[in-house]
Protein backbone atom coordinates (compact mmCIF):
# COMPACT_ATOMS: atom_id res chain seq x y z
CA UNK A 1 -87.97 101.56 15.24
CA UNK A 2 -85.65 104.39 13.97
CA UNK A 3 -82.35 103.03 13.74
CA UNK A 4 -81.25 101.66 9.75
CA UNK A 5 -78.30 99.76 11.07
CA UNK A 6 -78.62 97.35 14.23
CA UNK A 7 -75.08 96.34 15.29
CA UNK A 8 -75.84 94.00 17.76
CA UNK A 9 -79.08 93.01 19.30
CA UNK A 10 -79.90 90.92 22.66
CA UNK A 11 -82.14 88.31 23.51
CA UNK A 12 -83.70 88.35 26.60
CA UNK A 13 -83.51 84.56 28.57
CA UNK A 14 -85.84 81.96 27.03
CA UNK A 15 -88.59 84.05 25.58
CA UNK A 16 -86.22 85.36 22.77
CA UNK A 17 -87.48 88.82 23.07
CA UNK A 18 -85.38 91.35 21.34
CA UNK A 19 -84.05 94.24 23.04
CA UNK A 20 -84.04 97.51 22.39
CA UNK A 21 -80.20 98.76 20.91
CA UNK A 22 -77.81 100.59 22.22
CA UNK A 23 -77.93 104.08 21.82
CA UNK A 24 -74.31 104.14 22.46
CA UNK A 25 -73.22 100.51 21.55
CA UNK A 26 -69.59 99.77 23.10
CA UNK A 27 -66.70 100.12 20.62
CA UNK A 28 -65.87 96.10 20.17
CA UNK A 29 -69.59 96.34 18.46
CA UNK A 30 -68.85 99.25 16.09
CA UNK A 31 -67.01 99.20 12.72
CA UNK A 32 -63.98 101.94 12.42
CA UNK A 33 -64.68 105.14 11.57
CA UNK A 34 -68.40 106.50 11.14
CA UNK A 35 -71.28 104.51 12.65
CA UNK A 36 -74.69 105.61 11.31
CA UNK A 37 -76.75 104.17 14.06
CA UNK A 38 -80.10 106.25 13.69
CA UNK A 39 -80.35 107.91 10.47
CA UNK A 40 -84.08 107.19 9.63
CA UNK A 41 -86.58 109.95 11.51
CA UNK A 42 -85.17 113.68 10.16
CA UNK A 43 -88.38 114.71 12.09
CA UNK A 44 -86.65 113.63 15.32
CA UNK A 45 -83.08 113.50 15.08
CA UNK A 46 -79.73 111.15 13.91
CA UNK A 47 -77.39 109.53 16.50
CA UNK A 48 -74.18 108.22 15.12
CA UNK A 49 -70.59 106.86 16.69
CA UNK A 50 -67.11 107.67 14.97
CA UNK A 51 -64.28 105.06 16.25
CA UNK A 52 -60.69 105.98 15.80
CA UNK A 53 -58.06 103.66 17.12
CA UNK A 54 -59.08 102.40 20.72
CA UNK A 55 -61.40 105.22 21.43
CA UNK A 56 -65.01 106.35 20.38
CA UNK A 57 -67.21 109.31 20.75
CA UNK A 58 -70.91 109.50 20.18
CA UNK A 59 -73.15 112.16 18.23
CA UNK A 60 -76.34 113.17 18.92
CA UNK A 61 -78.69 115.44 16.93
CA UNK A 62 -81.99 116.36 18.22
CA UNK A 63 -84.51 118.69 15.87
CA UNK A 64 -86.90 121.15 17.80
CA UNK A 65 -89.37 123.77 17.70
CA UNK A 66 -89.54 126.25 13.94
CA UNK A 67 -87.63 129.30 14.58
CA UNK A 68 -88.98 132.53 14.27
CA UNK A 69 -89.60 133.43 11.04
CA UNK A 70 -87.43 137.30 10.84
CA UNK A 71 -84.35 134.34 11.56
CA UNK A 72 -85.43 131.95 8.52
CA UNK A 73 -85.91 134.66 6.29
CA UNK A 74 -82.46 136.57 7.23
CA UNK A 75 -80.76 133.28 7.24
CA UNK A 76 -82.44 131.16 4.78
CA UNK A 77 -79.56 128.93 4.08
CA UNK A 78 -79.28 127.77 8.17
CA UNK A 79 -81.41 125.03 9.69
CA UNK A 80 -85.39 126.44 9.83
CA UNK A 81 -85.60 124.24 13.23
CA UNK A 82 -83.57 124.89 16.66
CA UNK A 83 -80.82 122.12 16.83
CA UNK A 84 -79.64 120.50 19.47
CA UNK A 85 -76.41 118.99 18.97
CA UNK A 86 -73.86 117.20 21.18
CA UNK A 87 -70.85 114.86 21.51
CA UNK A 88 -70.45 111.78 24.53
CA UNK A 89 -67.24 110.46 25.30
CA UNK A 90 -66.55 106.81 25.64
CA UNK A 91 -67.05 107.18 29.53
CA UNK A 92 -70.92 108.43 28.99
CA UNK A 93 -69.39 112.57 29.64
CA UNK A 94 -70.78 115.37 27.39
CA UNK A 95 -67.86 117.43 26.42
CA UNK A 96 -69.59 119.65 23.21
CA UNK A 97 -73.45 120.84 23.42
CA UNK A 98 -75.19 123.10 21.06
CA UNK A 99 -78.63 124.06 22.46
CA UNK A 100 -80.92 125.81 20.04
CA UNK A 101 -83.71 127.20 22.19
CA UNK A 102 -84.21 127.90 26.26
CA UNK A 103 -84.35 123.82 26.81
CA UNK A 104 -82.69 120.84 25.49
CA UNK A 105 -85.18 118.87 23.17
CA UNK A 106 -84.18 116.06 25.24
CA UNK A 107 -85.18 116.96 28.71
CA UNK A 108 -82.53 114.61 30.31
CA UNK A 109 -79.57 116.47 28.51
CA UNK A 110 -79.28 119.19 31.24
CA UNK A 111 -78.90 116.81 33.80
CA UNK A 112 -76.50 114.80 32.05
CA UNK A 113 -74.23 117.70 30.88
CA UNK A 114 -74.10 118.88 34.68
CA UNK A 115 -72.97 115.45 35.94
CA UNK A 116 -70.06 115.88 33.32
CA UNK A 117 -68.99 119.12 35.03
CA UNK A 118 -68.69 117.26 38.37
CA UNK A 119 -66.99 114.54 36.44
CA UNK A 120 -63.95 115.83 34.73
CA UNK A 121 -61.74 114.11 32.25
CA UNK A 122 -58.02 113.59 32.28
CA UNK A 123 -56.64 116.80 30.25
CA UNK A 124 -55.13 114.59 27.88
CA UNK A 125 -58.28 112.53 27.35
CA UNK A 126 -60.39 115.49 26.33
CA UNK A 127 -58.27 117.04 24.06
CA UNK A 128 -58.38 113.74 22.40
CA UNK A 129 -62.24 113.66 22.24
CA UNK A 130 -62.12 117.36 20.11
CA UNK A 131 -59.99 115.92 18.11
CA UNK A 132 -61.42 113.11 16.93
CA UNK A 133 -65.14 114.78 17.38
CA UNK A 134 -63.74 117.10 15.02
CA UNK A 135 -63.12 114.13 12.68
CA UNK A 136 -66.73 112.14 13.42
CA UNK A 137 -68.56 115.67 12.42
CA UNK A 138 -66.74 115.61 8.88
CA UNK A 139 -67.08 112.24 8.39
CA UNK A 140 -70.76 112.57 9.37
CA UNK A 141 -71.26 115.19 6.77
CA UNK A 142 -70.08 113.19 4.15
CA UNK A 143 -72.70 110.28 4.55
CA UNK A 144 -75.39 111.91 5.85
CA UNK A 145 -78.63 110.88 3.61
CA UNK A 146 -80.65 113.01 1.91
CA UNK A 147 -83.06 115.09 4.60
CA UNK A 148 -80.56 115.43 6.82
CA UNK A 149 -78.86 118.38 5.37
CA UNK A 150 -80.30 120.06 8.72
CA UNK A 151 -77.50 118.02 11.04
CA UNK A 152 -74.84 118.29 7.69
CA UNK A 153 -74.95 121.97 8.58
CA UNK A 154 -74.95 121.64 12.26
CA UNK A 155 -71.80 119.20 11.81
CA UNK A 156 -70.15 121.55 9.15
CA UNK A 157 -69.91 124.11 11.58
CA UNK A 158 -68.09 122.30 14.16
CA UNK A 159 -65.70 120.59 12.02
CA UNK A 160 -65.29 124.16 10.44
CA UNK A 161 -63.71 125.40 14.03
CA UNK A 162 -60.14 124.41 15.73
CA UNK A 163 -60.28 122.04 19.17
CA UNK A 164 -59.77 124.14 21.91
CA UNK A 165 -56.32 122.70 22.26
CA UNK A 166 -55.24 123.97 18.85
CA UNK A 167 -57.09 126.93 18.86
CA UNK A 168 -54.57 130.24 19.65
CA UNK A 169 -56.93 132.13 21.96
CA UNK A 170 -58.04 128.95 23.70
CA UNK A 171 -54.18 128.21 24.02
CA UNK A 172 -53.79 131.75 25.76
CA UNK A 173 -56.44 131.79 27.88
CA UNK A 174 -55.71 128.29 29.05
CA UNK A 175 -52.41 129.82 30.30
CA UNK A 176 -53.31 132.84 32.08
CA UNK A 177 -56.02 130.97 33.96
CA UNK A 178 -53.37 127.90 34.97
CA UNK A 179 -51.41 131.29 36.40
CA UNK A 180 -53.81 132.04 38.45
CA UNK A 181 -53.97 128.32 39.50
CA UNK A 182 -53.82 128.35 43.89
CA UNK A 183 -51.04 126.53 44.98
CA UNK A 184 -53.47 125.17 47.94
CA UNK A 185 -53.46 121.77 46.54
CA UNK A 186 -56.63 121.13 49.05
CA UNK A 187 -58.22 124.39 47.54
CA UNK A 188 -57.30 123.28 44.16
CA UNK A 189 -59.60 120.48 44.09
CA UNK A 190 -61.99 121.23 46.38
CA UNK A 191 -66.22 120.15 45.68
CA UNK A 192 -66.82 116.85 44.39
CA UNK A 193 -66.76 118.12 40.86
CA UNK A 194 -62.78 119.88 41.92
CA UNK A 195 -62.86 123.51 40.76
CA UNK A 196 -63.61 124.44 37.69
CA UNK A 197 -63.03 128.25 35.31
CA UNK A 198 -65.92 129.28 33.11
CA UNK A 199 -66.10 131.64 30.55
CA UNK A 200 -68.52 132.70 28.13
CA UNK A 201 -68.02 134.35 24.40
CA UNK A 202 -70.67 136.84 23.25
CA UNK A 203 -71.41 137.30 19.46
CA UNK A 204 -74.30 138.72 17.80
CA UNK A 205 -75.26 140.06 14.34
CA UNK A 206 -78.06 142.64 13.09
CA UNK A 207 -81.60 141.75 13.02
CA UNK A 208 -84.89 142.75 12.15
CA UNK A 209 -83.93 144.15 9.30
CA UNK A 210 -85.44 146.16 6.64
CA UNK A 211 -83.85 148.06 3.18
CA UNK A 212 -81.04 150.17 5.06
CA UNK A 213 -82.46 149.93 9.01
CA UNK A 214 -82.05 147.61 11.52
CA UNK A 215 -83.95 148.09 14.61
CA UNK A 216 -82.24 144.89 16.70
CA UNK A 217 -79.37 142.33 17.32
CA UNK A 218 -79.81 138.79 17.33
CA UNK A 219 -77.12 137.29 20.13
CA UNK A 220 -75.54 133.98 20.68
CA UNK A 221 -73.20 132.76 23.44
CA UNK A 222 -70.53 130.65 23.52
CA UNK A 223 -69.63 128.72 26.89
CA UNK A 224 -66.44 127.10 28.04
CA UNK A 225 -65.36 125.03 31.75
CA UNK A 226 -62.17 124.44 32.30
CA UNK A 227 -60.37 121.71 34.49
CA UNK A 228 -57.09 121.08 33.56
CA UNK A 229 -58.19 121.44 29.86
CA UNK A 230 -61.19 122.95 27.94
CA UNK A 231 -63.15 120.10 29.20
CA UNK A 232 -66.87 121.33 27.98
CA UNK A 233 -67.81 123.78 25.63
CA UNK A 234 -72.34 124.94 24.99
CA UNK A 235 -72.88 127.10 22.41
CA UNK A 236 -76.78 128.58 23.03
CA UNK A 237 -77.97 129.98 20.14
CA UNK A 238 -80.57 131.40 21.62
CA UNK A 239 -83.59 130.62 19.31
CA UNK A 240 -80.98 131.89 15.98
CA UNK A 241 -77.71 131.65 14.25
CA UNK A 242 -75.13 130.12 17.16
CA UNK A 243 -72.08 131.77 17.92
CA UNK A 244 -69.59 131.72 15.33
CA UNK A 245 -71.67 131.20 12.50
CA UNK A 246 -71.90 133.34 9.54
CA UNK A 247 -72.48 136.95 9.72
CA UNK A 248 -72.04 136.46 14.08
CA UNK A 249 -69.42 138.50 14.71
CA UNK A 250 -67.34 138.48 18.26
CA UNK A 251 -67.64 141.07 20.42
CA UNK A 252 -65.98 140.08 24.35
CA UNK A 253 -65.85 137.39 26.74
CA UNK A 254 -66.80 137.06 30.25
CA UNK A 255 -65.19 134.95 32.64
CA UNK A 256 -65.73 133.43 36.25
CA UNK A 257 -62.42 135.33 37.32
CA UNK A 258 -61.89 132.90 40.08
CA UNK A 259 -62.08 128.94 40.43
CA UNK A 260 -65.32 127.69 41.24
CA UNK A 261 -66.91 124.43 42.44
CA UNK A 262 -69.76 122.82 40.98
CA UNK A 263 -70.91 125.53 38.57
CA UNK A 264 -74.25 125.20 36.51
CA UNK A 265 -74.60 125.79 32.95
CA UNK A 266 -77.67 124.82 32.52
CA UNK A 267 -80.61 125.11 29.94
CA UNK A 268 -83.33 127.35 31.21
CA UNK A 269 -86.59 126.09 31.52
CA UNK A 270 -89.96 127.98 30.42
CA UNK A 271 -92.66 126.75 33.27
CA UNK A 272 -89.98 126.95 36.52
CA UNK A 273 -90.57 129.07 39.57
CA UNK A 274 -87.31 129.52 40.92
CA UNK A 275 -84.40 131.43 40.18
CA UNK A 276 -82.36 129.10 38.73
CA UNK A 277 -84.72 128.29 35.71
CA UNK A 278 -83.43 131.38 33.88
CA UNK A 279 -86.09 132.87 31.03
CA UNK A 280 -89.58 132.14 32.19
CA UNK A 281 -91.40 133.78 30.00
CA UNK A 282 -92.39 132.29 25.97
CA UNK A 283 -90.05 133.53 23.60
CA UNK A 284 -90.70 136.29 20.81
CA UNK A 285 -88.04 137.25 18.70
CA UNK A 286 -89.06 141.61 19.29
CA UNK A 287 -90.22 140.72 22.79
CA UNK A 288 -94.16 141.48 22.49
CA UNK A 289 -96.49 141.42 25.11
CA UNK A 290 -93.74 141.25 27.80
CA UNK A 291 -92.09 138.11 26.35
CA UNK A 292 -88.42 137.54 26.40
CA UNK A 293 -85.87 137.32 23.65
CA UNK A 294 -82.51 136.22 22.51
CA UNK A 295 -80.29 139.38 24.50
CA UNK A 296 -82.06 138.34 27.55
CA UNK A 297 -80.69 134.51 27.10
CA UNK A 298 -77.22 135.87 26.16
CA UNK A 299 -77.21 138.06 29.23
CA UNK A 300 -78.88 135.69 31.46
CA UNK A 301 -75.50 133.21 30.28
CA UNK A 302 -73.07 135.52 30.17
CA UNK A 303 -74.46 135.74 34.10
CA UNK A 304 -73.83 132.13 35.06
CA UNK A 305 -70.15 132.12 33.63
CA UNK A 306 -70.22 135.37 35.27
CA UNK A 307 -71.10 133.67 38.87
CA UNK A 308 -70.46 130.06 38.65
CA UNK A 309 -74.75 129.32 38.90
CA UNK A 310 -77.53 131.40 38.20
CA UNK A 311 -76.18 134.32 39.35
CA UNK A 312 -77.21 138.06 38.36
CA UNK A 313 -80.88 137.72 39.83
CA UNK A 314 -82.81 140.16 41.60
CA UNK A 315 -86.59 139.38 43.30
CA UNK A 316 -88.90 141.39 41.38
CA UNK A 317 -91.54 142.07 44.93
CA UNK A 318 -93.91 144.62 42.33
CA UNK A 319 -93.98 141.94 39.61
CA UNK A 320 -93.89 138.90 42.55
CA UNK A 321 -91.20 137.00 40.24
CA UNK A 322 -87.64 136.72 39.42
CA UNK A 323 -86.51 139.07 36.92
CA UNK A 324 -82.84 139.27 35.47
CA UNK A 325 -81.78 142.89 35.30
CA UNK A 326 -78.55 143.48 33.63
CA UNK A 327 -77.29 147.32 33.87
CA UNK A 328 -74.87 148.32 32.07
CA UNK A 329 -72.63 151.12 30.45
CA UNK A 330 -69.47 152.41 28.30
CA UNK A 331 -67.39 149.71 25.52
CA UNK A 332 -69.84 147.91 24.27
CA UNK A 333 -73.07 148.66 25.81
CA UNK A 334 -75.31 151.56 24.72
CA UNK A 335 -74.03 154.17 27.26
CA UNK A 336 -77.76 153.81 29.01
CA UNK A 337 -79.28 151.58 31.63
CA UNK A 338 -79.89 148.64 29.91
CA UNK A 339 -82.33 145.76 31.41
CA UNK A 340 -82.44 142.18 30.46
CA UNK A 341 -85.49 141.22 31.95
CA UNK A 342 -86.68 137.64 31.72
CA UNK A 343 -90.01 138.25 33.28
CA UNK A 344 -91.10 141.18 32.09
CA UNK A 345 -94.18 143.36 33.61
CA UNK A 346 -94.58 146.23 31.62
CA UNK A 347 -92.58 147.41 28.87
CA UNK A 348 -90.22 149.70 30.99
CA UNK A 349 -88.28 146.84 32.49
CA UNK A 350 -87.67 145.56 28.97
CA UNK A 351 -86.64 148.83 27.74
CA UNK A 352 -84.01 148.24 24.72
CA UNK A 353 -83.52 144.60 24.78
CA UNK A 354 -83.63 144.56 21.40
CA UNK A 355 -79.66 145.75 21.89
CA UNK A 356 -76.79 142.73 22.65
CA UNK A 357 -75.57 143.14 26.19
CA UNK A 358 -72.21 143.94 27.08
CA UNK A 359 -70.19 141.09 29.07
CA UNK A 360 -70.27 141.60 32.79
């Protein structure tokens, strides 16, 4: 049993049996302020609850798969593992995701965070769940036992960064998108998820490295829905450092440019045969032997902000499978025909991945 600190446990009718607890005990079972509810497996993850007032969010931290070793040695004082990372709302809603790799270590993630997006939260509410998320990560931090300075870092990050409410260019794009608002009240809310604006921030930093030369860039993106608020932010780090982190640097955004209805931001998926499993291929950090990498996950997002869903495929009849291409020239790209393949068959239609894309 992982958990150090058992708030309440059940008993099951006359046999006495003890339940399992709560992952996400209600808040008239949790103390104020931070709840360290699994803190014993550093192999597997932490889970912990941060009560302020009448409300509560939830923390989860999952550890996966070693990344490649040209990221640990160019970042040595980051996490060695993927994290995945995330905050829950009182009302079970995701609101804050950080995905390490193609997948969620916890497979039922995806589905979860897409329910949220057809689930949206009074604008009010979710600014209040940044806030005090922003709160619950630095509190976190502070307790955090020894072998968990993985998640420390992981929660020092986000505490390090403004709630989209208070942040300036959050503020601004908030606005012009409410302009652009239809006045169709029907239109407005249309879908059983209402309508929804994505966007998607690209960063990325040099890579492969070695005395003065630098042969790639390492890419990150940086996902946001909006309702009526900045309602759900994923950050995919794409295998590396996450967007925002040290020595990422911002580049451009990308944006849905319209309202949608129930959009997909999904995790990707290595052993899926449709289009909407994004990357099939293993991952390799300099894409050998026709593998993908990191600016083919940053494309392949910036593609289903872009769209609204998977968008930005093509059907690949020579190489009988779906391949992302992503042309593209001028600010920001290379000036060449760049491809993003994510199922490559030869090294031609991976030509200069190895560069970040530009945002579509």
């Amino acid at each position: 049993m992982r958990n150090i600190q058992i708030l309440a446990v059940a008993f099951l009718g006359a046999i006495g049996c003890a339940s399992e607890p709560n992952p996400r005990p209600p808040i008239d079972e949790l103390n104020a302020g931070i709840n360290m509810l699994d803190v014993s497996d550093p192999t597997w993850g932490a889970t912990a609850a941060y009560v302020k007032g009448d409300h509560v969010v939830y923390m989860e931290l999952r550890v996966g798969a070693l990344k490649p070793e040209a990221y640990r040695a160019e970042a040595p004082d980051e996490p060695t593992n993927e994290m995945d990372f995330r905050f829950v709302d009182e009302m079970g809603g995701t609101f804050y995701v950080q995905r390490g790799g193609d997948e969620y270590i916890e497979p039922t993630w995806a589905a979860e965070i897409n329910t949220s997006l057809a689930n949206p939260r009074p604008a009010a509410d979710r600014d209040r769940d940044f806030l005090i998320a922003r709160e619950a990560a630095a509190a976190f931090s502070a307790v955090a036992p020894k072998g968990f300075e993985a998640f420390r870092f992981s929660a020092d990050k986000f505490a390090e960064r403004l709630p989209p409410s208070q942040d300036p260019e959050m503020i601004a794009r908030a606005a012009n998108i409410e302009a652009s608002r239809p006045t169709d009240s029907e239109y407005a809310t249309w879908g059983a998820g209402g309508s929804w604006w994505l966007e998607g921030d690209l960063y990325d930093k040099k890579t492969g490295c070695y005395l003065w030369t630098c042969w790639g860039r390492h890419s990150s993106v940086a996902m946001f829905a909006y309702s009526t608020s900045w309602s759900l932010v994923i950050t995919g780090c794409n295998h590396g450092s996450c967007a925002g982190w040290s020595g990422m640097t911002y580049r451009c955004y990308s944006t849905s440019g319209r309202w949608v209805s129930n959009p997909t931001l999904s995790g990707e998926g290595n052993t899926g045969t449709s289009v909407g499993n994004g990357c099939l291929t293993p991952y390799d950090w300099d894409s050998g032997g026709y593998d993908h990498l990191c600016n083919d996950d940053s494309a392949y997002e910036l593609w289903q902000v872009k769209n609204g869903n998977s968008g930005g495929w093509t059907y690949n009849t020579a190489g009988n499978g779906w391949t992302f291409v992503y042309t593209g020239s001028g600010t920001g790209g290379d000036g060449s025909w760049v491809h993003y393949a994510c199922n490559c068959q030869n090294n031609s239609s991976c030509n200069n991945d190895w560069s970040r894309p530009i945002c579509p």
